[in-house]
C-alpha atoms as a PDB file:
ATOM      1  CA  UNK A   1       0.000   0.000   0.000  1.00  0.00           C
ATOM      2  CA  UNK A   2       1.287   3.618  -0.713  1.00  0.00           C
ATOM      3  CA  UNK A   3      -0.392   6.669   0.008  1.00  0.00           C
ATOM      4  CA  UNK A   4       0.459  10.052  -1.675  1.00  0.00           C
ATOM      5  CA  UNK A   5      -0.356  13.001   0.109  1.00  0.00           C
ATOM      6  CA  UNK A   6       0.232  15.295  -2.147  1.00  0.00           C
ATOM      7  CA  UNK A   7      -1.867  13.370  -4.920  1.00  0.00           C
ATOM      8  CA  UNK A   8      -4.541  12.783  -2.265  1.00  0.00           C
ATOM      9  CA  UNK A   9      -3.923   9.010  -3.629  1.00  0.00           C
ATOM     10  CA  UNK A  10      -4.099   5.936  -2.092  1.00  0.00           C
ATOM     11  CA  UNK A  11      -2.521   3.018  -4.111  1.00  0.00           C
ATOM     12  CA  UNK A  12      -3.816  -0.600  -2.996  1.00  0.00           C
ATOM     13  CA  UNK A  13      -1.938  -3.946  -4.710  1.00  0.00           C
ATOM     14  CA  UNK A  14      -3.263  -7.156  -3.739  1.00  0.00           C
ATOM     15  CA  UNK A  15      -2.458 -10.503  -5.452  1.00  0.00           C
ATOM     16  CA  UNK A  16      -3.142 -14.204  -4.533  1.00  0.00           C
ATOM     17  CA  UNK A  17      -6.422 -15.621  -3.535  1.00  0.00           C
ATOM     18  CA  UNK A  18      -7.741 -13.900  -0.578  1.00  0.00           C
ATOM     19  CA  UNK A  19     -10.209 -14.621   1.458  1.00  0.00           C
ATOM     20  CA  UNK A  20     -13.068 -13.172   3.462  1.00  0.00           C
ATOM     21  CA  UNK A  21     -10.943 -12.568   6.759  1.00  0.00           C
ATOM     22  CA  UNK A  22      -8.056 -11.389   4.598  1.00  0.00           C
ATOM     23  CA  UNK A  23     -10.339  -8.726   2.690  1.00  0.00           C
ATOM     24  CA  UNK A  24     -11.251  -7.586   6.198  1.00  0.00           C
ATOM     25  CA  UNK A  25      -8.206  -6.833   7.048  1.00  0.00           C
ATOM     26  CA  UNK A  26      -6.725  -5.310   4.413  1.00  0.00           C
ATOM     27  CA  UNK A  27      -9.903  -2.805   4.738  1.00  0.00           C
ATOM     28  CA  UNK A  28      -8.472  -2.139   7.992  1.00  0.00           C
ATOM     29  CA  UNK A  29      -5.027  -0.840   6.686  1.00  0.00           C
ATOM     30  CA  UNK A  30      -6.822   0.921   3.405  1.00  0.00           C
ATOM     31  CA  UNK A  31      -8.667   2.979   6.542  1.00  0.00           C
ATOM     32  CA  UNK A  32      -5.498   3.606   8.273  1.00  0.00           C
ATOM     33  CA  UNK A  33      -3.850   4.955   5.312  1.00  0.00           C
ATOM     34  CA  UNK A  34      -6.624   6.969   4.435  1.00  0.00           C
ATOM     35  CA  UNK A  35      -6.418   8.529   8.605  1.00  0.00           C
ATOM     36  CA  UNK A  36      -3.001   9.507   7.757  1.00  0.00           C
ATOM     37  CA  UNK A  37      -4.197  11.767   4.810  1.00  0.00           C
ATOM     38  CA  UNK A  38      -5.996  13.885   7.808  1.00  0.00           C
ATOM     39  CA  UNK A  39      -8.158  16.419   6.346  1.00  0.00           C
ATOM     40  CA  UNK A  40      -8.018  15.253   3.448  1.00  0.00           C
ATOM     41  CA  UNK A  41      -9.623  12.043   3.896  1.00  0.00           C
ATOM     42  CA  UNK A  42     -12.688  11.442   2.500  1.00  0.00           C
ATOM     43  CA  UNK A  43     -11.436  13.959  -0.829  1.00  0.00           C
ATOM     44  CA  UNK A  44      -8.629  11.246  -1.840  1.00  0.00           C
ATOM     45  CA  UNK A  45      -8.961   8.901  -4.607  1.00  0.00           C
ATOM     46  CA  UNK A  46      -8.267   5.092  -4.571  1.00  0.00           C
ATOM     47  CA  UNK A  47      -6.240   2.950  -6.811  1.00  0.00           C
ATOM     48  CA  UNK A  48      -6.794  -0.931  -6.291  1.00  0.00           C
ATOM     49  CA  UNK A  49      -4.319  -2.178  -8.548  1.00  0.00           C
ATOM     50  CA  UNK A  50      -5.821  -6.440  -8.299  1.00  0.00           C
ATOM     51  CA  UNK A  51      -3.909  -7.456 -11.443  1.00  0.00           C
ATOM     52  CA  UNK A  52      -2.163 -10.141  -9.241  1.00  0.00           C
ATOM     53  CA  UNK A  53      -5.534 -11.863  -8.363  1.00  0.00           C
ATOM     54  CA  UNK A  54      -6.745 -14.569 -10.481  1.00  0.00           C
ATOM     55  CA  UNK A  55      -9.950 -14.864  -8.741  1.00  0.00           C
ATOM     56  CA  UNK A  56     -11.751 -14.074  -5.661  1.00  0.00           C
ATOM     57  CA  UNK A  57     -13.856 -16.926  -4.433  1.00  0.00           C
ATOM     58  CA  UNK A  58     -17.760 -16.424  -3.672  1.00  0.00           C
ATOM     59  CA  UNK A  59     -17.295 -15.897  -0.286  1.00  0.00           C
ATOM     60  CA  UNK A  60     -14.925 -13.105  -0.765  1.00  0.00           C
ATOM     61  CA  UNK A  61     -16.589 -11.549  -3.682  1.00  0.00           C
ATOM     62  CA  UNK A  62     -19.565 -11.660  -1.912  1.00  0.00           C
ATOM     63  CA  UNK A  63     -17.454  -9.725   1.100  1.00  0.00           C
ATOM     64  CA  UNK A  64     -16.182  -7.345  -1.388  1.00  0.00           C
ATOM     65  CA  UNK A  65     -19.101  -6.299  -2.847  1.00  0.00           C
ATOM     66  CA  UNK A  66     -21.223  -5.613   0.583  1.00  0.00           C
ATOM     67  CA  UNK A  67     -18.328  -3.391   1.691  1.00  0.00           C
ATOM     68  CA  UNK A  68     -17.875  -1.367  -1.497  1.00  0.00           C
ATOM     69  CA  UNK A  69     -21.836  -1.060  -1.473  1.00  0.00           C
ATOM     70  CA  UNK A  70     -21.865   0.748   1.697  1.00  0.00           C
ATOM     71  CA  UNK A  71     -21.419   4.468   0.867  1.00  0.00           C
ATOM     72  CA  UNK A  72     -22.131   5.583   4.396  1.00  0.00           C
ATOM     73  CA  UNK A  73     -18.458   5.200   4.822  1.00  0.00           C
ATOM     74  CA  UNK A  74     -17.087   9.087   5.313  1.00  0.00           C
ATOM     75  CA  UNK A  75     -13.886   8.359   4.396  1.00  0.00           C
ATOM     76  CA  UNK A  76     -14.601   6.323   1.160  1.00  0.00           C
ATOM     77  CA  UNK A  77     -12.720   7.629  -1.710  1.00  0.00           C
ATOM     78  CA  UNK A  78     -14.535   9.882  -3.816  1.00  0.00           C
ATOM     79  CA  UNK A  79     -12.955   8.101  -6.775  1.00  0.00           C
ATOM     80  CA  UNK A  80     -11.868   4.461  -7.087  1.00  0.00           C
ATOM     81  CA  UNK A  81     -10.121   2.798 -10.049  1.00  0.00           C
ATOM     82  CA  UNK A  82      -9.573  -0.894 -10.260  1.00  0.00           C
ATOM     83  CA  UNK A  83      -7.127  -2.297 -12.575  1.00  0.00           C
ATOM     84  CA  UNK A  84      -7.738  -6.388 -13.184  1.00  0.00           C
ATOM     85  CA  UNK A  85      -5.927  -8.664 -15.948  1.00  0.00           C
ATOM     86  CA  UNK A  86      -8.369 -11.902 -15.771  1.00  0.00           C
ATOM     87  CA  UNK A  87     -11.828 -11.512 -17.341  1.00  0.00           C
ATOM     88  CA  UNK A  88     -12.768 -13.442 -14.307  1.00  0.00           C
ATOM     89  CA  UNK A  89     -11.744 -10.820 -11.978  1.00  0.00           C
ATOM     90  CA  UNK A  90     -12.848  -8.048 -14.144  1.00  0.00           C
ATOM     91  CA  UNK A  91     -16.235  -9.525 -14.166  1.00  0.00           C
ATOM     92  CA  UNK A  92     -16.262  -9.608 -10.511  1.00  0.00           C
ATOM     93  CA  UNK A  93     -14.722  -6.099 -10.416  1.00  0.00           C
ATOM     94  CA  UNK A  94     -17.748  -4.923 -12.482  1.00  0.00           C
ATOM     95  CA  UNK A  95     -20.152  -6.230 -10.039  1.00  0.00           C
ATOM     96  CA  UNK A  96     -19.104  -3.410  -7.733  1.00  0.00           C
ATOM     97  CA  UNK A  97     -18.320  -0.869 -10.166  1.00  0.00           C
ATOM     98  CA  UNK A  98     -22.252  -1.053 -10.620  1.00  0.00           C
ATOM     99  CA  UNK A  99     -23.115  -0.378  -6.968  1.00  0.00           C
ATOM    100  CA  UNK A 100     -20.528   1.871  -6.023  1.00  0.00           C
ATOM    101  CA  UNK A 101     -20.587   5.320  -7.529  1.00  0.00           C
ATOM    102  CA  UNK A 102     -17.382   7.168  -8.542  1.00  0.00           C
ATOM    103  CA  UNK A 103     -16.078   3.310  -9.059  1.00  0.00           C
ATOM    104  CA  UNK A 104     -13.901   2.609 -12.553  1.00  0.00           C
ATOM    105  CA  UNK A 105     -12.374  -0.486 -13.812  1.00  0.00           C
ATOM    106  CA  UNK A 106      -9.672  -0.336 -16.027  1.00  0.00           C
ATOM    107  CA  UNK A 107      -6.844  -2.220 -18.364  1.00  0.00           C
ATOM    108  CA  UNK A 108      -3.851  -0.242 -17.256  1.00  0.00           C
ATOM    109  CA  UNK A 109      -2.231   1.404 -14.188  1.00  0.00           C
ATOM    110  CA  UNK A 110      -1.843   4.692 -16.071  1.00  0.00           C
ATOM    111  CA  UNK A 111      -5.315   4.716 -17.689  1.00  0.00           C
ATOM    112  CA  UNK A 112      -6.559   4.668 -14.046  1.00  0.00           C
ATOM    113  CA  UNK A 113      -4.044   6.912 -12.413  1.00  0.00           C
ATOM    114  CA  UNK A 114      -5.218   9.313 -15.695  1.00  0.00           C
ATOM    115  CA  UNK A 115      -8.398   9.321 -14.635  1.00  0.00           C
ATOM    116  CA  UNK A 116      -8.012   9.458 -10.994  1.00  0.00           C
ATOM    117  CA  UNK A 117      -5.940  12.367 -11.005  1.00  0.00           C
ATOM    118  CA  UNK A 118      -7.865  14.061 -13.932  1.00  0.00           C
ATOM    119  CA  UNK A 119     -10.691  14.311 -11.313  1.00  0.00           C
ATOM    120  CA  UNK A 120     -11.388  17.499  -9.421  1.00  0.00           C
END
């Protein structure tokens, strides 16, 4: 993980398999990173960069999507990309990309940082 203040951007990689419990918990360090941007959480943008996952299995999918669904958050990103390589994962990205607004999937790193950082 890698957070850019001056960017307001927060950069998450994840690869493997992971499941439910591991999803949790890297939530909890996306929040902490997004704490250290002080003020300015809640105005940064997110980068979930999931190229290295092959697949997320029900369970976890089902995790992701409740979590990215809940918009109540205040210190959800007002953007997030997500970068994915397997039309599996892509398919499952898309899942949240339609209940989250302000949520992007995309090809390439640098289409999404584009578009992150292109946003007011």
């Amino acid at each position: 993980m890698h957070v850019d203040r001056s960017q307001r951007l927060v950069t998450v990689t994840l690869s493997g398999v992971p499941s439910p419990e591991d999803v949790g918990w890297i939530a909890e360090e996306v929040r902490a990173a997004i704490l250290v941007l002080g003020p300015d959480a809640g105005r940064h943008r997110t980068l979930y960069d999931v190229r290295g996952v092959h697949v997320l299995p029900q369970a976890t999918a089902d995790f992701v999507l409740k979590n990215f669904a809940d918009t109540e958050m205040s210190v959800w990103a007002r953007r997030l990309a997500f970068v994915a390589s397997t039309m599996l994962t892509r398919m499952q990205i898309r899942r949240i990309v339609e209940v989250r607004p302000g949520a992007m999937l995309f090809e390439t790193v640098e289409e999404a940082r584009a578009w992150l950082l292109g946003a007011p």
